[in-house]
C-alpha atoms as a PDB file:
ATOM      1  CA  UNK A   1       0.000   0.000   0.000  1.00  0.00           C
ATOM      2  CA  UNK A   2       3.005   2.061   0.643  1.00  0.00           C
ATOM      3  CA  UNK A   3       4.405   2.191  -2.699  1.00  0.00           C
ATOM      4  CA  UNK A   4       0.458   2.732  -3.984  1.00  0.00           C
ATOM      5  CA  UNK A   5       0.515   5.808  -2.387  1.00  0.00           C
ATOM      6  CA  UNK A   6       3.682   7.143  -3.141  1.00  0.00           C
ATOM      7  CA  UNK A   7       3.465   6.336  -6.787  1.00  0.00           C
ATOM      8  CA  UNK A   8       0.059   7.994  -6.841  1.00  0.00           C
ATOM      9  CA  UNK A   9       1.120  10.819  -5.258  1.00  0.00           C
ATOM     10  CA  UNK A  10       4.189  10.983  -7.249  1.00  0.00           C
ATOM     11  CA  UNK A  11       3.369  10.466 -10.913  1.00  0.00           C
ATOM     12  CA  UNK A  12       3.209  14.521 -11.606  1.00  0.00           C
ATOM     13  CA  UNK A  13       7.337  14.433 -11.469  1.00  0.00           C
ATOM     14  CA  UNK A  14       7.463  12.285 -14.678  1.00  0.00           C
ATOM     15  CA  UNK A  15       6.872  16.091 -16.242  1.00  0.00           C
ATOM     16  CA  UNK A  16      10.300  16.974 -14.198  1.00  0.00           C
ATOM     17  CA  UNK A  17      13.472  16.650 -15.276  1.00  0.00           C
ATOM     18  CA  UNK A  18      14.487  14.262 -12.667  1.00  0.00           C
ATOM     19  CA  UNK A  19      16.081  11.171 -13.604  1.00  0.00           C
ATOM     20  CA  UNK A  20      13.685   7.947 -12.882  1.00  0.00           C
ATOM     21  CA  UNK A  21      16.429   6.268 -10.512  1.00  0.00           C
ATOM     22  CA  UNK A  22      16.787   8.729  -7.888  1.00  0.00           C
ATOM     23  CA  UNK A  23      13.034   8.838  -8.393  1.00  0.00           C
ATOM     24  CA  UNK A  24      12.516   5.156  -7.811  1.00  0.00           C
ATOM     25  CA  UNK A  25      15.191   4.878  -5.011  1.00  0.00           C
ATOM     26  CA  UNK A  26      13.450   7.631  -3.290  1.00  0.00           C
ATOM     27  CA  UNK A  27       9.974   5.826  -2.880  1.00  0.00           C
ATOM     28  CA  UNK A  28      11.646   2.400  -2.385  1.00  0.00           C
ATOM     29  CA  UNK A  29      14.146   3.170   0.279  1.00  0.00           C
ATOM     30  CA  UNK A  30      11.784   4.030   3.164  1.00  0.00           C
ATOM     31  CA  UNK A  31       9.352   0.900   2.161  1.00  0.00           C
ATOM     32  CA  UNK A  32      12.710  -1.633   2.180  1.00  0.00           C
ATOM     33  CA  UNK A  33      14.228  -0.069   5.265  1.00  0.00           C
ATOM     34  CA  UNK A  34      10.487  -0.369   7.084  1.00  0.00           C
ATOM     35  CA  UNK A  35      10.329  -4.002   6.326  1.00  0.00           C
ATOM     36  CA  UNK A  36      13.765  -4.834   7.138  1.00  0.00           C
ATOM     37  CA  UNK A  37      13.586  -2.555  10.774  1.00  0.00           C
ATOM     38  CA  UNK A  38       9.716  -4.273  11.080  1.00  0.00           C
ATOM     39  CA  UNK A  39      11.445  -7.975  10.693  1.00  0.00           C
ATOM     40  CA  UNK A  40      14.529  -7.511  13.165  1.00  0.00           C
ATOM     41  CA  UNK A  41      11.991  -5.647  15.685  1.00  0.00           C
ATOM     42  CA  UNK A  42       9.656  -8.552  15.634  1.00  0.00           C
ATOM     43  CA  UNK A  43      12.127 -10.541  16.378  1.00  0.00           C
ATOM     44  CA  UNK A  44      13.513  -9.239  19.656  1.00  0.00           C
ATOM     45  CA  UNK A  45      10.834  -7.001  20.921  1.00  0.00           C
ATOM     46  CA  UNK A  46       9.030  -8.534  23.981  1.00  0.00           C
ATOM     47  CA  UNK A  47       6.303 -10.747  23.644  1.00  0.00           C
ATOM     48  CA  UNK A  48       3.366 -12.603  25.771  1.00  0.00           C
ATOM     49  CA  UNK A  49       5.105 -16.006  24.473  1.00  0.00           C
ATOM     50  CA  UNK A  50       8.619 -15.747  23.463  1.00  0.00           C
ATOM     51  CA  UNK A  51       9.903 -17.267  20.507  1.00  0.00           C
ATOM     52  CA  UNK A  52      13.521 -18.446  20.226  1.00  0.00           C
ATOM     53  CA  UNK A  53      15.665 -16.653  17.746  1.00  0.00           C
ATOM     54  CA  UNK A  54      16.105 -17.970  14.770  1.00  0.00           C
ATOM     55  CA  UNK A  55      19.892 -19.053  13.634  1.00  0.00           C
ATOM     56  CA  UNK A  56      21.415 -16.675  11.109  1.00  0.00           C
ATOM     57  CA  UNK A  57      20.688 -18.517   8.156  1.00  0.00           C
ATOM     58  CA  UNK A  58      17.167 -18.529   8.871  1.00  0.00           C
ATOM     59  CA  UNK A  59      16.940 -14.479   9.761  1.00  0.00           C
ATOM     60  CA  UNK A  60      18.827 -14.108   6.557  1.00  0.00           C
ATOM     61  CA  UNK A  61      16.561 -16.193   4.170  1.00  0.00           C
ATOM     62  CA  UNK A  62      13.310 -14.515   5.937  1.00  0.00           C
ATOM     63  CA  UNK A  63      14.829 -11.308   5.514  1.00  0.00           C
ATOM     64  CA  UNK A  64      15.489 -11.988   1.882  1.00  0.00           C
ATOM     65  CA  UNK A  65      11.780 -13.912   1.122  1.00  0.00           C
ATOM     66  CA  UNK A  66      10.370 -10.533   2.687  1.00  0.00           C
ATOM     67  CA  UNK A  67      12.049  -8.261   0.266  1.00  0.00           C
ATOM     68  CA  UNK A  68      11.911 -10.348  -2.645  1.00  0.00           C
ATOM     69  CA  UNK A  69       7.927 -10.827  -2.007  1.00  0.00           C
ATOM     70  CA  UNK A  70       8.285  -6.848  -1.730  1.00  0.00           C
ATOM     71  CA  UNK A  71      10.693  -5.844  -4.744  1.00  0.00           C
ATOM     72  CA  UNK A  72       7.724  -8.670  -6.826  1.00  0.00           C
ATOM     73  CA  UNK A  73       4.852  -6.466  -5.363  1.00  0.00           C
ATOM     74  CA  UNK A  74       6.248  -3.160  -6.577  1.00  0.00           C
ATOM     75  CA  UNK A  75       7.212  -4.927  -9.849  1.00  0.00           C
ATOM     76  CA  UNK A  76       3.729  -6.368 -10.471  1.00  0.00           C
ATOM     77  CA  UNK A  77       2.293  -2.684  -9.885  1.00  0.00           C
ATOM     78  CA  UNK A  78       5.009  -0.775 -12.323  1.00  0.00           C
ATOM     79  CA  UNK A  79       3.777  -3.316 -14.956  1.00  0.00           C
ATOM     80  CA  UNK A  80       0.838  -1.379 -15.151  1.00  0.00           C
ATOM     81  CA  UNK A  81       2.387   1.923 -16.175  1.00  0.00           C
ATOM     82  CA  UNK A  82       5.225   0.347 -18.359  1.00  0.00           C
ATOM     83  CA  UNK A  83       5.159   1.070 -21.716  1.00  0.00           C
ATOM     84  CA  UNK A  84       5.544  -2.103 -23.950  1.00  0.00           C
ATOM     85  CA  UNK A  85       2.202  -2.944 -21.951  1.00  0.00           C
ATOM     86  CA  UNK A  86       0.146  -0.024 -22.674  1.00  0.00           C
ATOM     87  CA  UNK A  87      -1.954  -1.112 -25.214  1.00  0.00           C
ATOM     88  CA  UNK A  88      -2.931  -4.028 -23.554  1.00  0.00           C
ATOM     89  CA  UNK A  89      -6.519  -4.268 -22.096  1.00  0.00           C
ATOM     90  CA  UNK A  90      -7.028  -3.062 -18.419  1.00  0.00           C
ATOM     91  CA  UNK A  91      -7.489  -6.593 -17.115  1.00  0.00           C
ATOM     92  CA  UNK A  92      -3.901  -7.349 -18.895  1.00  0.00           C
ATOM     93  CA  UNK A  93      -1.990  -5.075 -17.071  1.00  0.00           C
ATOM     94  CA  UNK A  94      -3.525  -5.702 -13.691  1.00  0.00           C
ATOM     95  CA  UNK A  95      -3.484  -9.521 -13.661  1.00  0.00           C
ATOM     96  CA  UNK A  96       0.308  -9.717 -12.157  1.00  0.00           C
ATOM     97  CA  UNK A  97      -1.059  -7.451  -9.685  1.00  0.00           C
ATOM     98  CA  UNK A  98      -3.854  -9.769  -8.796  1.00  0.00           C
ATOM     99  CA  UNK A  99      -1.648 -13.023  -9.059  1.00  0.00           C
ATOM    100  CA  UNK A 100       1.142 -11.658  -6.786  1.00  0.00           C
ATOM    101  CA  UNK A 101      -0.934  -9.714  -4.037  1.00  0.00           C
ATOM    102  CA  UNK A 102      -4.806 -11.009  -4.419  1.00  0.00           C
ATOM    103  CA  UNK A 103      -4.272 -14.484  -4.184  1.00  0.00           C
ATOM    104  CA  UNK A 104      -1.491 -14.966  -1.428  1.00  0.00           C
ATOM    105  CA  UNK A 105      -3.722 -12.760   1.071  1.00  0.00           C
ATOM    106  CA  UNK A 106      -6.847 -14.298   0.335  1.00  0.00           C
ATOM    107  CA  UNK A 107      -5.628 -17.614   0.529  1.00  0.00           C
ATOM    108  CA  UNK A 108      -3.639 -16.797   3.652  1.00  0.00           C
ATOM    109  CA  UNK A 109      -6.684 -14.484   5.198  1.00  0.00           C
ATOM    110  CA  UNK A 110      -8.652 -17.759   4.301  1.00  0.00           C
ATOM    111  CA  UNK A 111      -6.900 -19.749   6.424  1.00  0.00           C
ATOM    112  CA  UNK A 112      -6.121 -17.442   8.947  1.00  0.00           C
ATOM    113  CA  UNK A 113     -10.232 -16.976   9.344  1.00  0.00           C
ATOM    114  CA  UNK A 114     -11.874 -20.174   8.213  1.00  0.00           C
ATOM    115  CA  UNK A 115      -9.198 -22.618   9.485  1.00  0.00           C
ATOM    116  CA  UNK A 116      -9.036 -24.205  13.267  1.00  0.00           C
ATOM    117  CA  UNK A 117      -6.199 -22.899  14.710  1.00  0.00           C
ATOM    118  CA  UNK A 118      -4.365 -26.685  14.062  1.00  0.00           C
ATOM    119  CA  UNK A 119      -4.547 -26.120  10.496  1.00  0.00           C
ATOM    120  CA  UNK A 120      -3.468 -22.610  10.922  1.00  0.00           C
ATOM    121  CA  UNK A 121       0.114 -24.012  12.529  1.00  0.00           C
ATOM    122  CA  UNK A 122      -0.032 -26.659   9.820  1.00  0.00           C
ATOM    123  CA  UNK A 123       0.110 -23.830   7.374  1.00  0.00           C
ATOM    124  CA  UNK A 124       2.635 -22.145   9.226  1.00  0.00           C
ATOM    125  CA  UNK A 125       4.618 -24.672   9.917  1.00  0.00           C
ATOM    126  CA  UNK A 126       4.801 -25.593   6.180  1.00  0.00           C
ATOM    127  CA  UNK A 127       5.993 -21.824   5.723  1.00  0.00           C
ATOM    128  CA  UNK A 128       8.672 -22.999   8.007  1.00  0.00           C
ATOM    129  CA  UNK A 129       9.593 -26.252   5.941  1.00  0.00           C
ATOM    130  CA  UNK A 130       9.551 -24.721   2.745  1.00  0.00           C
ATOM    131  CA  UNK A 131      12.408 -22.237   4.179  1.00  0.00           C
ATOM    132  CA  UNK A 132      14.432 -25.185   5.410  1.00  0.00           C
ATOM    133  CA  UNK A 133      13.999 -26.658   1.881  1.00  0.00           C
ATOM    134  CA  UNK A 134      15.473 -23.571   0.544  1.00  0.00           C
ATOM    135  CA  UNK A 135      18.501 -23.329   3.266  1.00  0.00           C
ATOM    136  CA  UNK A 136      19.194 -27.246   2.714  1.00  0.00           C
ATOM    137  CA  UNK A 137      19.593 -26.497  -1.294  1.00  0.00           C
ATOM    138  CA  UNK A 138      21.568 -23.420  -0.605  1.00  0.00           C
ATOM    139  CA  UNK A 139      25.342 -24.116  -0.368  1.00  0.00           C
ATOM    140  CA  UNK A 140      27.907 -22.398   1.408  1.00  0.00           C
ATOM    141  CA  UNK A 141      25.806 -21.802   4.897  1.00  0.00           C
ATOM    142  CA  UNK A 142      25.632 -18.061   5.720  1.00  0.00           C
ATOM    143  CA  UNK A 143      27.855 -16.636   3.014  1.00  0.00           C
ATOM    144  CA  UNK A 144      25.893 -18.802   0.444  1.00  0.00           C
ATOM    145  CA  UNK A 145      22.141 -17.523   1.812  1.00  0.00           C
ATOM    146  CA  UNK A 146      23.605 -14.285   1.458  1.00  0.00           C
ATOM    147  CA  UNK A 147      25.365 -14.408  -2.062  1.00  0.00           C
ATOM    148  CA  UNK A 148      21.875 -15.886  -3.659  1.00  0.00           C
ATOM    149  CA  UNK A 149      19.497 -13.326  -1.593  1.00  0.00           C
ATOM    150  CA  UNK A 150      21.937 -10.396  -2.776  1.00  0.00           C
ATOM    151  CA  UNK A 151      21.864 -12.047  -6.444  1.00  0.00           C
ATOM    152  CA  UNK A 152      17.472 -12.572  -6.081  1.00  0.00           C
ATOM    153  CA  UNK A 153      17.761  -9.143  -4.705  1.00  0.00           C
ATOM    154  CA  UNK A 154      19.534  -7.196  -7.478  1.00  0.00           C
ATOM    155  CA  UNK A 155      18.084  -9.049 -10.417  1.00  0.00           C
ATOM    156  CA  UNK A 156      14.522  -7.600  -9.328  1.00  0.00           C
ATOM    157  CA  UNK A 157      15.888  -4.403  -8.790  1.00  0.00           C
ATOM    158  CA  UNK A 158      17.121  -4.168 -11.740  1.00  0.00           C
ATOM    159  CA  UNK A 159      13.739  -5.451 -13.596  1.00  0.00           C
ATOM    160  CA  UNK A 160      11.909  -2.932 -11.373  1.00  0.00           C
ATOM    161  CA  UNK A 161      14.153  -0.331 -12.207  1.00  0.00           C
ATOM    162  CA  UNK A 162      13.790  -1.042 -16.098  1.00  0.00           C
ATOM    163  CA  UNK A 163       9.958  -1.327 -15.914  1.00  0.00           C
ATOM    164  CA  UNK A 164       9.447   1.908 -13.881  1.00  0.00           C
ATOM    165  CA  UNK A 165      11.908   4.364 -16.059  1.00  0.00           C
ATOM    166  CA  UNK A 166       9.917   3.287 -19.100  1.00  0.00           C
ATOM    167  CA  UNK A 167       6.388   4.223 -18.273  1.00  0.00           C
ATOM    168  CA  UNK A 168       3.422   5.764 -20.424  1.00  0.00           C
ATOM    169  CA  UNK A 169       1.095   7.755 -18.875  1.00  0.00           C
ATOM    170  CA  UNK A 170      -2.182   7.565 -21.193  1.00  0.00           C
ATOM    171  CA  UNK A 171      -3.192  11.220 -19.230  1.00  0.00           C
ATOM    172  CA  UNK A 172      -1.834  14.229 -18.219  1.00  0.00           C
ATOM    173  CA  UNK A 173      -1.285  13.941 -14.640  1.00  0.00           C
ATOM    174  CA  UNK A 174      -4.380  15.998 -12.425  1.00  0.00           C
ATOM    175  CA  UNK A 175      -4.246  17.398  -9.181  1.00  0.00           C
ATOM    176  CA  UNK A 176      -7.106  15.213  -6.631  1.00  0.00           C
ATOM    177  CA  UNK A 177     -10.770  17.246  -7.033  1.00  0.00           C
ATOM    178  CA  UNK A 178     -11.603  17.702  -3.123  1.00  0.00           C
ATOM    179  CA  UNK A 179     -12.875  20.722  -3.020  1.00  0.00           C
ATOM    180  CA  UNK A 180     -16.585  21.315  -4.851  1.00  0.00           C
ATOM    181  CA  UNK A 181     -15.441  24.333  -6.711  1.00  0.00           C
ATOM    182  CA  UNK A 182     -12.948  22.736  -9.125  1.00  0.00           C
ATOM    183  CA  UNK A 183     -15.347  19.496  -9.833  1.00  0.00           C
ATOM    184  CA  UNK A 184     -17.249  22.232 -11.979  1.00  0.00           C
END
């Protein structure tokens, strides 16, 4: 939602000379620093039940699956705007959108709501396994998790970098119409 806004609220700088980069780092910074400050806070502020803290590996691969899952949010949203997709139909350009963010939540709001709470720590417990999967495939232990999140990291940065500083706007950007006498 973070990046929603700020693109929204953004869009009338296309018509600046600023170059799309600093643009794009500007918006994405806070929202990557957030989640990465959000995930080490949850992990060592207090709690009712404390949870043991994960080994290094494992804070390194969650740390990673959260940005990736962000960096493939903000991609799926730039498609919209990008310009080899602009004279695609509506539905086109929003299906990534709906793939990547629709169906994770409502499956996982599904099973958050309709599911006992047993099935609930089934779920999360094959969150958990499909992790390990991903550690016991990784070589190299730490330096290994690291070198493949930095390398998932950078390839979608550069893909969401390339998408959002080739975008076509099909209408010139307008202020929001709050007030009653510019709706006239």
């Amino acid at each position: 939602m973070l990046w929603f806004q700020a693109r929204q609220q953004s869009r009338w700088l296309w018509s600046v000379p600023i170059n799309p980069r600093a643009l794009l780092l500007t918006i994405l910074t806070p929202i990557l620093l957030a989640l990465t400050g959000g995930h080490f806070a949850g992990l060592y502020l207090p709690k009712k039940s404390p949870i043991p803290v994960p080994d290094l590996n494992v804070q390194v691969l969650t740390l990673a699956a959260i940005l990736v899952w962000a960096l493939l949010v903000v991609l799926s949203m730039v498609l919209y705007d990008w310009r080899r997709l602009g004279r695609m139909p509506r539905w086109v350009r929003v299906l990534p959108a709906l793939l990547l963010i629709g169906i994770p939540v409502l499956v996982r709001g599904g099973v958050m709501l309709l599911a006992s709470s047993a099935a609930t720590k089934q779920f999360e417990r094959l969150q958990r396994d499909i992790l390990q999967a991903i550690l016991d495939l990784t070589p190299g232990g730490v330096f290994g998790v690291v070198a493949a999140s930095v390398a998932a990291l950078a390839a979608l940065y550069w893909a969401v970098e390339k998408v959002f500083s080739e975008p076509e706007f099909a209408g010139k950007p307008r202020p929001p119409q709050d007030f009653e006498f510019l709706q006239r």
